[in-house]
PDB file of N, CA and C in Angstrom:
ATOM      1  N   UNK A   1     -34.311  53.420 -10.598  1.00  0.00           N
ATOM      2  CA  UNK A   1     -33.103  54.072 -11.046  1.00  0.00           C
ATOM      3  C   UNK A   1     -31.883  53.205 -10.782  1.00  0.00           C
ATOM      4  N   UNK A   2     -31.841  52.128 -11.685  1.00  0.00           N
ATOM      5  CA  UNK A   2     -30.594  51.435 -11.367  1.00  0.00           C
ATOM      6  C   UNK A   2     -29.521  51.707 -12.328  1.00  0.00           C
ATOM      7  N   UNK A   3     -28.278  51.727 -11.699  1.00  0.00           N
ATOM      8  CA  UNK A   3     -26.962  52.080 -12.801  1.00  0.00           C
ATOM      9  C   UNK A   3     -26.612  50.870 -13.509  1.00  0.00           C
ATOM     10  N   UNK A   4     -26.417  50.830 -14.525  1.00  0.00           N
ATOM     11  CA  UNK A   4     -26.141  50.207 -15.493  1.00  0.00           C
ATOM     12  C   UNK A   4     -24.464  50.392 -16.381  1.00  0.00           C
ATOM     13  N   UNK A   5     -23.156  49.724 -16.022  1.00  0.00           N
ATOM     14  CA  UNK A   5     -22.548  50.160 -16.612  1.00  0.00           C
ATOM     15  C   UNK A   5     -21.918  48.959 -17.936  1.00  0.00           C
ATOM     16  N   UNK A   6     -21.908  49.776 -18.837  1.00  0.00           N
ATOM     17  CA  UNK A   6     -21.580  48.663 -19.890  1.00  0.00           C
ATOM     18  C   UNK A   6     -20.157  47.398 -19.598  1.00  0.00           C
ATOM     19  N   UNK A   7     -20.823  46.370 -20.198  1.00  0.00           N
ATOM     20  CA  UNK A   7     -19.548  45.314 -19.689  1.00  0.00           C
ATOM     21  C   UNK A   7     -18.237  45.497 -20.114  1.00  0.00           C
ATOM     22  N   UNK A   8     -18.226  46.440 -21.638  1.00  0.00           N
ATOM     23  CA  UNK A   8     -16.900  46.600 -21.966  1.00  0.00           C
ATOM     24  C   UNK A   8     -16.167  47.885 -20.926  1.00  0.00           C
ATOM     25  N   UNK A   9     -16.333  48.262 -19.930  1.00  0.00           N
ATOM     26  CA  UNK A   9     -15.728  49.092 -19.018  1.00  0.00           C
ATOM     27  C   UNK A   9     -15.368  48.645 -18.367  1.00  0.00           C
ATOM     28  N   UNK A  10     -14.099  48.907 -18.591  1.00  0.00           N
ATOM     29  CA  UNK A  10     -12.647  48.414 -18.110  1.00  0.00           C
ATOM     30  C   UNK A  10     -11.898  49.914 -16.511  1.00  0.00           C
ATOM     31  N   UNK A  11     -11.580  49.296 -15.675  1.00  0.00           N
ATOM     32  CA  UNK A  11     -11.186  50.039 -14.608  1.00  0.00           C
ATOM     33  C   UNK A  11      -9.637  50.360 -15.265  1.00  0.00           C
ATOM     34  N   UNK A  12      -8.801  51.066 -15.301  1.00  0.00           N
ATOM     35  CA  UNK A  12      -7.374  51.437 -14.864  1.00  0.00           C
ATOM     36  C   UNK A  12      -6.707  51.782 -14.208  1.00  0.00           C
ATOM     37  N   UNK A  13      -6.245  51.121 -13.250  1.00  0.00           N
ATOM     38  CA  UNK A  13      -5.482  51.627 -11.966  1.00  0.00           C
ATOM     39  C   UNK A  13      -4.037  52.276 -12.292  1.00  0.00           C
ATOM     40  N   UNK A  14      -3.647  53.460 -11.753  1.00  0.00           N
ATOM     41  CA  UNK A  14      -2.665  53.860 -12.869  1.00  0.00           C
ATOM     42  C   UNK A  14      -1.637  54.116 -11.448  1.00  0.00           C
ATOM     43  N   UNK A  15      -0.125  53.446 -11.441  1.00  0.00           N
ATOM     44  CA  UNK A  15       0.543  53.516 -10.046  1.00  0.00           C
ATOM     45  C   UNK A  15       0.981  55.192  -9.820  1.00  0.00           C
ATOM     46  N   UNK A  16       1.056  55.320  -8.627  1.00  0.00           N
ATOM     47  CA  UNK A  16       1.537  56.798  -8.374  1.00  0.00           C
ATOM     48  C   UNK A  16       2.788  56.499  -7.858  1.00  0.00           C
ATOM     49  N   UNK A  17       3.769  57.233  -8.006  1.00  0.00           N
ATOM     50  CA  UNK A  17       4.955  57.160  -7.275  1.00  0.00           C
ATOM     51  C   UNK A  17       5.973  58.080  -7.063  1.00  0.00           C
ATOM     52  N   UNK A  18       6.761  58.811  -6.658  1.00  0.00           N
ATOM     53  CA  UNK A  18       7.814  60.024  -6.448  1.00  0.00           C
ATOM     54  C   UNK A  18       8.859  59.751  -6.895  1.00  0.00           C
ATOM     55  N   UNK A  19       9.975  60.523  -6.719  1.00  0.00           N
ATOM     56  CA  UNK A  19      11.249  60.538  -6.787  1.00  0.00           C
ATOM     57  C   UNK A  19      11.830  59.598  -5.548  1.00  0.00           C
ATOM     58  N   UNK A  20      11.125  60.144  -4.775  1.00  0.00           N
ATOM     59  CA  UNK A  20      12.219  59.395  -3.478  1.00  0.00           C
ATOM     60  C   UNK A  20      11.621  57.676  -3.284  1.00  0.00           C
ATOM     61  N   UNK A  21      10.071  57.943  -3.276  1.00  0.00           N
ATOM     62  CA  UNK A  21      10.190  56.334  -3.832  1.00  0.00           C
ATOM     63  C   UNK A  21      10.672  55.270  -4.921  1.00  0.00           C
ATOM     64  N   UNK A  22      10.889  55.934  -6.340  1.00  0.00           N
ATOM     65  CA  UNK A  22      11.787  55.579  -7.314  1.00  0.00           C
ATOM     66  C   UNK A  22      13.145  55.087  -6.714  1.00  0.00           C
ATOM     67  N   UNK A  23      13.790  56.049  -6.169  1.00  0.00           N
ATOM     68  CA  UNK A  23      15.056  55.634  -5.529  1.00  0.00           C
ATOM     69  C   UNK A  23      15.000  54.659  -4.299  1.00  0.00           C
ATOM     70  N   UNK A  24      14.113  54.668  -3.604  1.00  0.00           N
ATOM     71  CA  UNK A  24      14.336  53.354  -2.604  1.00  0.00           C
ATOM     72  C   UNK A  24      14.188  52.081  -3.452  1.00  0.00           C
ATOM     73  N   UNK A  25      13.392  52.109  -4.768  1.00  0.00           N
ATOM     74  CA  UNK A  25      13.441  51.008  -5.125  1.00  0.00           C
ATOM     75  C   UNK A  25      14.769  50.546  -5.969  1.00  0.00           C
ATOM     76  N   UNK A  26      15.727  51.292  -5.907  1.00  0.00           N
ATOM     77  CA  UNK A  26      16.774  50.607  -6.188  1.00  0.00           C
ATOM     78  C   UNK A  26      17.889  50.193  -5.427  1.00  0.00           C
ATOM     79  N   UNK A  27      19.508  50.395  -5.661  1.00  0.00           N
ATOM     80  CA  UNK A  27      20.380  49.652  -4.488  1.00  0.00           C
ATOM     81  C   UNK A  27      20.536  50.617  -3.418  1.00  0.00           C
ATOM     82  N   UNK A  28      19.762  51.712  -3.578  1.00  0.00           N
ATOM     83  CA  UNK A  28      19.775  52.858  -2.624  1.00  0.00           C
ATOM     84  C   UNK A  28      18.876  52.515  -1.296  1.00  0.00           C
ATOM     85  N   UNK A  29      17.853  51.555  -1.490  1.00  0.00           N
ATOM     86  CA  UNK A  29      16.946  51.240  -0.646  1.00  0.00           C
ATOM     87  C   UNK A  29      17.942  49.724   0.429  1.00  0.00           C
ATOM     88  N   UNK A  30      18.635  49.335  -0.167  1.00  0.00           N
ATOM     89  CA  UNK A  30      19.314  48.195   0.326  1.00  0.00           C
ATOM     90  C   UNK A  30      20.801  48.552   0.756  1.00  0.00           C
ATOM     91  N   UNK A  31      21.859  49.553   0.572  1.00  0.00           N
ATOM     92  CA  UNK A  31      23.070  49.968   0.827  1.00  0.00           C
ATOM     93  C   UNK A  31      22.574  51.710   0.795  1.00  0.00           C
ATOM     94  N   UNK A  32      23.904  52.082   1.873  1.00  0.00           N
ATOM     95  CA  UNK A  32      24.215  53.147   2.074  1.00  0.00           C
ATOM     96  C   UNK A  32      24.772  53.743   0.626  1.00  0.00           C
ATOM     97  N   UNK A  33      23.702  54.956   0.045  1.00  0.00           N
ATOM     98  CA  UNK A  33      24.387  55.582  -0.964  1.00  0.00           C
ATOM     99  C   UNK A  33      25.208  56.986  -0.509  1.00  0.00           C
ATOM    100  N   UNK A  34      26.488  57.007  -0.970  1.00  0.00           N
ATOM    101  CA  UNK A  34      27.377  57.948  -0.542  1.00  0.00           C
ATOM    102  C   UNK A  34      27.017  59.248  -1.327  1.00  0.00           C
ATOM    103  N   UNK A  35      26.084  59.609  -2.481  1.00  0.00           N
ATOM    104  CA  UNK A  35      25.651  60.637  -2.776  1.00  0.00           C
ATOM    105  C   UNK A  35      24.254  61.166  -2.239  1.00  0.00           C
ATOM    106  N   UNK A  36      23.632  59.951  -1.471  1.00  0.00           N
ATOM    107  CA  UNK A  36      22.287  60.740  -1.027  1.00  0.00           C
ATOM    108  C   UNK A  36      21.671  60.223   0.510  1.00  0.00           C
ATOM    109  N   UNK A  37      22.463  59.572   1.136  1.00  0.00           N
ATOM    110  CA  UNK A  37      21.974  59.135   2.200  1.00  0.00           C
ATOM    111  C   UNK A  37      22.680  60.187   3.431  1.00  0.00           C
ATOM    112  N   UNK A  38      21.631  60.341   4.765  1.00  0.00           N
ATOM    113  CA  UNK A  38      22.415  61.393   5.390  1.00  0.00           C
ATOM    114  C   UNK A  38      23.284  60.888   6.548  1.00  0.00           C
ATOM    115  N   UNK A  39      23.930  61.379   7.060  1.00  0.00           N
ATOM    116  CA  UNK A  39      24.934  60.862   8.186  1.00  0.00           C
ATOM    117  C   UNK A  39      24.588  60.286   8.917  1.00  0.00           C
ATOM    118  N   UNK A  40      23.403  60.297   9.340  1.00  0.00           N
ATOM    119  CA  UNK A  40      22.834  59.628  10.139  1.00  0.00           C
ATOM    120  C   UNK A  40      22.806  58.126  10.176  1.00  0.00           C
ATOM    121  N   UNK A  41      22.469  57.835   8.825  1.00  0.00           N
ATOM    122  CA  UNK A  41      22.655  56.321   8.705  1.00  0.00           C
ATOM    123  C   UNK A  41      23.939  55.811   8.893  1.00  0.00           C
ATOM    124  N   UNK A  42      24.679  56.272   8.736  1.00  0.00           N
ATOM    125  CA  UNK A  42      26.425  55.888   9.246  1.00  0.00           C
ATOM    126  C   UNK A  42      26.286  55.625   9.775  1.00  0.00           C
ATOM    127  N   UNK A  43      25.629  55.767  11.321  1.00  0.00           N
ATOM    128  CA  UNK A  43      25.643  54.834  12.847  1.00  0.00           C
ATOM    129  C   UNK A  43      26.123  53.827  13.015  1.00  0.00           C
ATOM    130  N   UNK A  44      25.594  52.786  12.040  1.00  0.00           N
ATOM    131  CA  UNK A  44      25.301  51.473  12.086  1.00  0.00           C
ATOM    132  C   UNK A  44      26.995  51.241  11.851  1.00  0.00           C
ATOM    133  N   UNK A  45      28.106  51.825  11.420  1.00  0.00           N
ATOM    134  CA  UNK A  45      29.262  51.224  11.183  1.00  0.00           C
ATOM    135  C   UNK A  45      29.969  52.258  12.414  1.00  0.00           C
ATOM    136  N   UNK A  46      30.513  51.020  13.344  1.00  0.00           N
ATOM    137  CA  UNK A  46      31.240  51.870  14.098  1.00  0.00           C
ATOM    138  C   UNK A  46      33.003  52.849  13.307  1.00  0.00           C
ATOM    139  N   UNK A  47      32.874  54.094  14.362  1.00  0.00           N
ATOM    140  CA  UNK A  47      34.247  54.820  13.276  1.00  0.00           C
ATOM    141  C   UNK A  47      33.213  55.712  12.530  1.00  0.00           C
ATOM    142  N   UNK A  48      32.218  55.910  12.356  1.00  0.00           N
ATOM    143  CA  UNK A  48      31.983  56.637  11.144  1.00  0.00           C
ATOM    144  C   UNK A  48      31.265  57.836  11.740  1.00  0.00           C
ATOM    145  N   UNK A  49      30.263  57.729  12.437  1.00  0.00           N
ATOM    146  CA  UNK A  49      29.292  58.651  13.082  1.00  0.00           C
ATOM    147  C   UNK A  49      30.014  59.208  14.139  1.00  0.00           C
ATOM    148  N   UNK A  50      30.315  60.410  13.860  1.00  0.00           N
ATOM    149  CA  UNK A  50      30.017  61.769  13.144  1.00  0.00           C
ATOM    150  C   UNK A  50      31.175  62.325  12.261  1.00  0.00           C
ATOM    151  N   UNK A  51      32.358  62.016  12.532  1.00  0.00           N
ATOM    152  CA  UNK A  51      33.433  62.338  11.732  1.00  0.00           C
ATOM    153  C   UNK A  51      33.488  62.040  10.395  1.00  0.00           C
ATOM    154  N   UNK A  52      33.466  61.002  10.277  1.00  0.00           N
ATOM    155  CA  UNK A  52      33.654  60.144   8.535  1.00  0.00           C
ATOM    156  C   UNK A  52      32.717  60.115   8.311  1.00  0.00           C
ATOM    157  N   UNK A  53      31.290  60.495   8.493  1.00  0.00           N
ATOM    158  CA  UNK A  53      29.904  60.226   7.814  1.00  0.00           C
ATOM    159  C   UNK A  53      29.778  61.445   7.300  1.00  0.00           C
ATOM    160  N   UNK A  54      30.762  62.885   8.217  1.00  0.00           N
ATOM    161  CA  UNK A  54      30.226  64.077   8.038  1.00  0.00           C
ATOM    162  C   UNK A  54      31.198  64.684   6.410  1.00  0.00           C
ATOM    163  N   UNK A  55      32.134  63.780   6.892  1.00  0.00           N
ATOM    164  CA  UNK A  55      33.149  63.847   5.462  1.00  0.00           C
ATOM    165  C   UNK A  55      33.425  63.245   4.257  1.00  0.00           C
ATOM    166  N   UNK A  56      32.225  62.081   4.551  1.00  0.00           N
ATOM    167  CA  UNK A  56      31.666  61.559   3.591  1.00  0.00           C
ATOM    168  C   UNK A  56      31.033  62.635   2.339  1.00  0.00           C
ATOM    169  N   UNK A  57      29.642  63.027   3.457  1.00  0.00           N
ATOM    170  CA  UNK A  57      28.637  63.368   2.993  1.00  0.00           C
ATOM    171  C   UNK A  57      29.540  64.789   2.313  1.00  0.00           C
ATOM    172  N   UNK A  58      30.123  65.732   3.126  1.00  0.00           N
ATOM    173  CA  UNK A  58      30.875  66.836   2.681  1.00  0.00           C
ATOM    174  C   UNK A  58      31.432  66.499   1.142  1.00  0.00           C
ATOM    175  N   UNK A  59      32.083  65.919   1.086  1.00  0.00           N
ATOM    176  CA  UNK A  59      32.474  65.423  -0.012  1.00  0.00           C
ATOM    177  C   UNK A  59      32.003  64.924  -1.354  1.00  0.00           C
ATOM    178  N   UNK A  60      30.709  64.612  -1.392  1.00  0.00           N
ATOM    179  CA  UNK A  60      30.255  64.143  -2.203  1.00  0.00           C
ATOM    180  C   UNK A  60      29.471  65.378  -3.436  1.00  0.00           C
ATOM    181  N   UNK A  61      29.720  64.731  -4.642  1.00  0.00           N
ATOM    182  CA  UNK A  61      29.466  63.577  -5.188  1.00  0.00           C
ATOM    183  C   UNK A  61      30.849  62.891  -6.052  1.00  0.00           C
ATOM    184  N   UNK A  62      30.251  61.336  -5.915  1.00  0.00           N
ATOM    185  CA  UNK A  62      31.298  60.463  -5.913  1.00  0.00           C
ATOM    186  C   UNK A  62      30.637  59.596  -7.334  1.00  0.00           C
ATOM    187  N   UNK A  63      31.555  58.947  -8.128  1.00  0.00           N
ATOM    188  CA  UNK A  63      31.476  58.800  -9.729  1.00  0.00           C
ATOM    189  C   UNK A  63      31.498  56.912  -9.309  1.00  0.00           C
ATOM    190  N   UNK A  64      32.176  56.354  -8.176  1.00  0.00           N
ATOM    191  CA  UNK A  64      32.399  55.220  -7.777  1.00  0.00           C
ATOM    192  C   UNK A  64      32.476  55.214  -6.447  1.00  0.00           C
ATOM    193  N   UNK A  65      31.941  53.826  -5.725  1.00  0.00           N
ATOM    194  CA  UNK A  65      32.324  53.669  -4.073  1.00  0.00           C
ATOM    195  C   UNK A  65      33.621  53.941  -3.584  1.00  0.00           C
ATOM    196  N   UNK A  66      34.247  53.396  -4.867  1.00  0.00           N
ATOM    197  CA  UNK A  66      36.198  53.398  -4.342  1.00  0.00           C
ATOM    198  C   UNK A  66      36.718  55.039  -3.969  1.00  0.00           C
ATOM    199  N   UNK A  67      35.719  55.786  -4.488  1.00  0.00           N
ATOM    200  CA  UNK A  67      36.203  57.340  -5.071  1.00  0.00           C
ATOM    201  C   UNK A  67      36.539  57.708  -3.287  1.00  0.00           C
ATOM    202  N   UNK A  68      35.167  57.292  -2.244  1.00  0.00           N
ATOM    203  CA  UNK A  68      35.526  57.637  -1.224  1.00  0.00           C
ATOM    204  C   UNK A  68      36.726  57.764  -0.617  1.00  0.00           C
ATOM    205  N   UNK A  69      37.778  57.028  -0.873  1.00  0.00           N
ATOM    206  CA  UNK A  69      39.224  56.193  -0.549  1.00  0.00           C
ATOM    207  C   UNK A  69      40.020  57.624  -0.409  1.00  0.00           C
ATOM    208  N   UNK A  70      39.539  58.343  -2.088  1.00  0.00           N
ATOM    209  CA  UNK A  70      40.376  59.574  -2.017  1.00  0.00           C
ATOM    210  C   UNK A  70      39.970  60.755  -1.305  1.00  0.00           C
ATOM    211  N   UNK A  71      39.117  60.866  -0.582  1.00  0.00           N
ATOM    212  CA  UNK A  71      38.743  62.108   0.592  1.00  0.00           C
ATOM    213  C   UNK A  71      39.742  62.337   1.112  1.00  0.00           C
ATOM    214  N   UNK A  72      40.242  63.730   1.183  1.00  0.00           N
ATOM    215  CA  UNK A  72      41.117  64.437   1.303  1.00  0.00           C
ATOM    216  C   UNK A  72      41.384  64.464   2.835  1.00  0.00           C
ATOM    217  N   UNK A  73      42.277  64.459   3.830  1.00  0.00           N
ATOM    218  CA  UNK A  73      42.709  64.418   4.688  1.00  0.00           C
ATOM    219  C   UNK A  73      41.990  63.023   5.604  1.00  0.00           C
ATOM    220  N   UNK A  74      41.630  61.682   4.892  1.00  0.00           N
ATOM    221  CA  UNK A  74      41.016  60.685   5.680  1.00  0.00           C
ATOM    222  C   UNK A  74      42.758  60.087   6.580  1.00  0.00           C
ATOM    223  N   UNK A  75      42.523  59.954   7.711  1.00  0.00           N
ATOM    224  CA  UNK A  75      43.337  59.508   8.314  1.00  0.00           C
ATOM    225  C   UNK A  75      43.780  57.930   7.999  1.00  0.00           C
ATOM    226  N   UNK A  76      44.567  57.574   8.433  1.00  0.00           N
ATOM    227  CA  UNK A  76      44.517  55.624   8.386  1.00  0.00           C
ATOM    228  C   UNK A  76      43.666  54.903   8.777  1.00  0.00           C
ATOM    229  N   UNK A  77      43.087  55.416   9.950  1.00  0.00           N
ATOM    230  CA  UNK A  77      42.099  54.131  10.537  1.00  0.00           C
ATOM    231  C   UNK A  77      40.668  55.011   9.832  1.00  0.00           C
ATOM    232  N   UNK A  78      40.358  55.745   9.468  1.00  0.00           N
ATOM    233  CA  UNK A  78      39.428  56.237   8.668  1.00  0.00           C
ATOM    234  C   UNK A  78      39.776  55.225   7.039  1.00  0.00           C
ATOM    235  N   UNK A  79      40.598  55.382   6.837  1.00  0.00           N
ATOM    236  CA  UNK A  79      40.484  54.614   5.654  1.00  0.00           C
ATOM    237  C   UNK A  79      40.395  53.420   5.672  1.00  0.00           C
ATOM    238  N   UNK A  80      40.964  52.730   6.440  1.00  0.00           N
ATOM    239  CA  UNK A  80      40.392  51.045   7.013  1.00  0.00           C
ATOM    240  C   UNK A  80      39.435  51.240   7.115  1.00  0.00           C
ATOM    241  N   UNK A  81      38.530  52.060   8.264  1.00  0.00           N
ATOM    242  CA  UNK A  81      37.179  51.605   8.332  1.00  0.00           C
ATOM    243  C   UNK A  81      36.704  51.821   6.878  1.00  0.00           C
ATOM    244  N   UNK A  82      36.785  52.596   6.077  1.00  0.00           N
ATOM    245  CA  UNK A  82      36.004  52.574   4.717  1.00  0.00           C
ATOM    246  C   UNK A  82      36.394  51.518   3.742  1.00  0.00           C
ATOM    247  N   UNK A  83      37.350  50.955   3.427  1.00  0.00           N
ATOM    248  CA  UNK A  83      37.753  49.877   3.101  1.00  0.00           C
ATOM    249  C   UNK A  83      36.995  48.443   3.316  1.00  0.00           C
ATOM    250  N   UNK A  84      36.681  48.455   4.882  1.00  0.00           N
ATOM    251  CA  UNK A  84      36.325  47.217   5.167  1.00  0.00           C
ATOM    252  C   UNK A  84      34.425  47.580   5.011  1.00  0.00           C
ATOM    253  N   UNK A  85      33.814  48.360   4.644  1.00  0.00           N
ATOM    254  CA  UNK A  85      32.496  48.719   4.418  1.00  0.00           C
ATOM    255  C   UNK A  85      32.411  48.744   3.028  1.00  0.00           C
ATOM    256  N   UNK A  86      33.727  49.003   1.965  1.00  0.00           N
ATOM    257  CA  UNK A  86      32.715  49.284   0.585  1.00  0.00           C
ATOM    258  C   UNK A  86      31.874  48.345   0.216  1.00  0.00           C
ATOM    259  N   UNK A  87      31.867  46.904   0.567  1.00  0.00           N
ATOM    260  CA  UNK A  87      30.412  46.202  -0.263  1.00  0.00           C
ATOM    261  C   UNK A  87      29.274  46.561   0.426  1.00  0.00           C
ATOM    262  N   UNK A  88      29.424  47.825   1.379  1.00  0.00           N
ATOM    263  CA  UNK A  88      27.796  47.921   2.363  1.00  0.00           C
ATOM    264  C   UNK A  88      27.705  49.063   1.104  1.00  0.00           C
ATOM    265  N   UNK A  89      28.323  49.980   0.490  1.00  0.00           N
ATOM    266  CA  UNK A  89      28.083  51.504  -0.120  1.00  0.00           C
ATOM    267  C   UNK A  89      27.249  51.088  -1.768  1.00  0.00           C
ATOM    268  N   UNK A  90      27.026  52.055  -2.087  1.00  0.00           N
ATOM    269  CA  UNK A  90      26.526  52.048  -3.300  1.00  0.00           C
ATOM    270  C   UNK A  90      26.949  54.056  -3.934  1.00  0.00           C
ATOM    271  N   UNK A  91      26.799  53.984  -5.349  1.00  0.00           N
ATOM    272  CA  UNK A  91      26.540  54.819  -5.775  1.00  0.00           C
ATOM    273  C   UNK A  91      25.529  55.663  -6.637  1.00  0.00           C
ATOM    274  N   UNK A  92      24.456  56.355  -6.454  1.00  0.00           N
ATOM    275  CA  UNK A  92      23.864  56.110  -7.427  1.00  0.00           C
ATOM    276  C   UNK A  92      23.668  57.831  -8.052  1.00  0.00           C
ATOM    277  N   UNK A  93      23.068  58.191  -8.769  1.00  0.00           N
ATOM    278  CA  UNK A  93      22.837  59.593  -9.556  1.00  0.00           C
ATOM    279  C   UNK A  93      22.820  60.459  -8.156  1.00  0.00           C
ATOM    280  N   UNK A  94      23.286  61.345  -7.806  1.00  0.00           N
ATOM    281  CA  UNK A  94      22.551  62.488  -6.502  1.00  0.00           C
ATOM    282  C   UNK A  94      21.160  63.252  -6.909  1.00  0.00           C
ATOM    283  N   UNK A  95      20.680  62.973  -6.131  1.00  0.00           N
ATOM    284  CA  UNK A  95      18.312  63.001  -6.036  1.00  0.00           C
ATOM    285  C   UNK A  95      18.701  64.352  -5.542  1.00  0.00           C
ATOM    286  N   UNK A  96      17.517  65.013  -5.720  1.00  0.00           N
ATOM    287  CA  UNK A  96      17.550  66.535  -5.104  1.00  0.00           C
ATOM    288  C   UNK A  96      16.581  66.307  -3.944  1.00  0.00           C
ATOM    289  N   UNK A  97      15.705  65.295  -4.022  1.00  0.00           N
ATOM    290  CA  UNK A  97      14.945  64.965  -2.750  1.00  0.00           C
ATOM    291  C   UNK A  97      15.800  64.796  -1.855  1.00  0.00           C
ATOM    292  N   UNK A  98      16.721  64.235  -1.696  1.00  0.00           N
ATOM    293  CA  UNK A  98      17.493  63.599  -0.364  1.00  0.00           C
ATOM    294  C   UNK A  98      18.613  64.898   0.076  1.00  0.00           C
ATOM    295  N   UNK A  99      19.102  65.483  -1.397  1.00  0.00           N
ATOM    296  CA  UNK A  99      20.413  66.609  -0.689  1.00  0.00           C
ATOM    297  C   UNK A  99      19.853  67.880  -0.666  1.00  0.00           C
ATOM    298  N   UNK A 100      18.672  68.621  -0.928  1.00  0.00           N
ATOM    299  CA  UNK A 100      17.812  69.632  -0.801  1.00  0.00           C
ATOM    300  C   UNK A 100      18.327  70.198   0.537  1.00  0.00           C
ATOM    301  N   UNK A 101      18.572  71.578   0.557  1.00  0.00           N
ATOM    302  CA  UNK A 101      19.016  72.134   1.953  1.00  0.00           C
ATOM    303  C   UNK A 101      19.988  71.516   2.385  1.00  0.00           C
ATOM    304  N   UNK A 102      19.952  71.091   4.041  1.00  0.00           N
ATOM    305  CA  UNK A 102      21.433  70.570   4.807  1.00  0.00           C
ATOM    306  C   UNK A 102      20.500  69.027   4.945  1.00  0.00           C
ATOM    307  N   UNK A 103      19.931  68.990   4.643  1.00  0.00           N
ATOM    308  CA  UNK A 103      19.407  67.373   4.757  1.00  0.00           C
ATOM    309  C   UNK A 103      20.199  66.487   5.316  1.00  0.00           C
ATOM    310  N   UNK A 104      21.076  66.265   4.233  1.00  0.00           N
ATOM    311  CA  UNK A 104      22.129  65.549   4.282  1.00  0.00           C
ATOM    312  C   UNK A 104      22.606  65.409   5.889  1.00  0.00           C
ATOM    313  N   UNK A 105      22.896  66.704   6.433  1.00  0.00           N
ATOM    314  CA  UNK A 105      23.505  66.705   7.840  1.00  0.00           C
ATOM    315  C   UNK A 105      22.249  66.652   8.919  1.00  0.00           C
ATOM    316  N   UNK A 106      21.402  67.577   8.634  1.00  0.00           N
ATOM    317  CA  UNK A 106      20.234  67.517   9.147  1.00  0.00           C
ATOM    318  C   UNK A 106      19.334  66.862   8.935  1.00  0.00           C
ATOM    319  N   UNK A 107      18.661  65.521   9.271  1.00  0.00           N
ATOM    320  CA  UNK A 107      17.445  65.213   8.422  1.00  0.00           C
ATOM    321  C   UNK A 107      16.451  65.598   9.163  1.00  0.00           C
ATOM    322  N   UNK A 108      16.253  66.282  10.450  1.00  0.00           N
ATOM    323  CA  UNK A 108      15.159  66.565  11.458  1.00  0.00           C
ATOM    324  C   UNK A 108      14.286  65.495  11.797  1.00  0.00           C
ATOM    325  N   UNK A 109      15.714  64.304  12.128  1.00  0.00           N
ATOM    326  CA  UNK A 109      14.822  63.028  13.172  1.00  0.00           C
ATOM    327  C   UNK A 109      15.004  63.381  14.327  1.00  0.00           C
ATOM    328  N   UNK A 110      14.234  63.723  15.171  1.00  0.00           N
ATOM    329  CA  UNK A 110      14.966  63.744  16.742  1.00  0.00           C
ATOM    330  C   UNK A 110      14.284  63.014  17.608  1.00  0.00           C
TER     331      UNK A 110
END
């Protein structure tokens, strides 16, 4: 009883992939996106975590990086620090994977 499969049979590997992996593969995976990334990642810029990351995120959604500039009650040195970060930001469509619930504020890393 040996299997025999014809030579013209061809395998197809067919890729699987999500939403949220779709989006890492773009500038979302490489810069902070101001419509879907959660406060948390702010850390990394001092000034931002927890105040300006939280009023970031509050704020959003944003049509351009610059849009941040106009958040409503950003102080001066809040706006310097965002100034001197926009080539870290990106913008991209808002994912329902990433802002689903309080995500955004909460991502339940602890």
């Amino acid at each position: 009883n040996n299997l025999t499969l014809p030579s013209s049979t061809a395998l197809i590997a067919r890729s699987r992939s999500n939403e949220a992996d779709r989006k890492l593969s773009t500038e979302f995976g490489e810069k902070i996106d101001l419509n879907n990334t959660h406060v948390r990642k702010f850390r990394q810029y001092r000034g931002f975590y927890p105040t300006l990351a939280g009023k970031i995120v509050q704020n959003a959604p944003y049509k351009s990086v610059e849009d941040v500039l106009n958040i409503p009650g950003l102080s001066a040195r809040q706006k310097k620090n965002l100034q001197a970060h926009l080539d870290d930001f990106t913008v991209t469509k808002t994912s329902e994977v990433y802002n689903a619930g309080d995500d955004r504020y909460n991502p339940g890393v602890y």
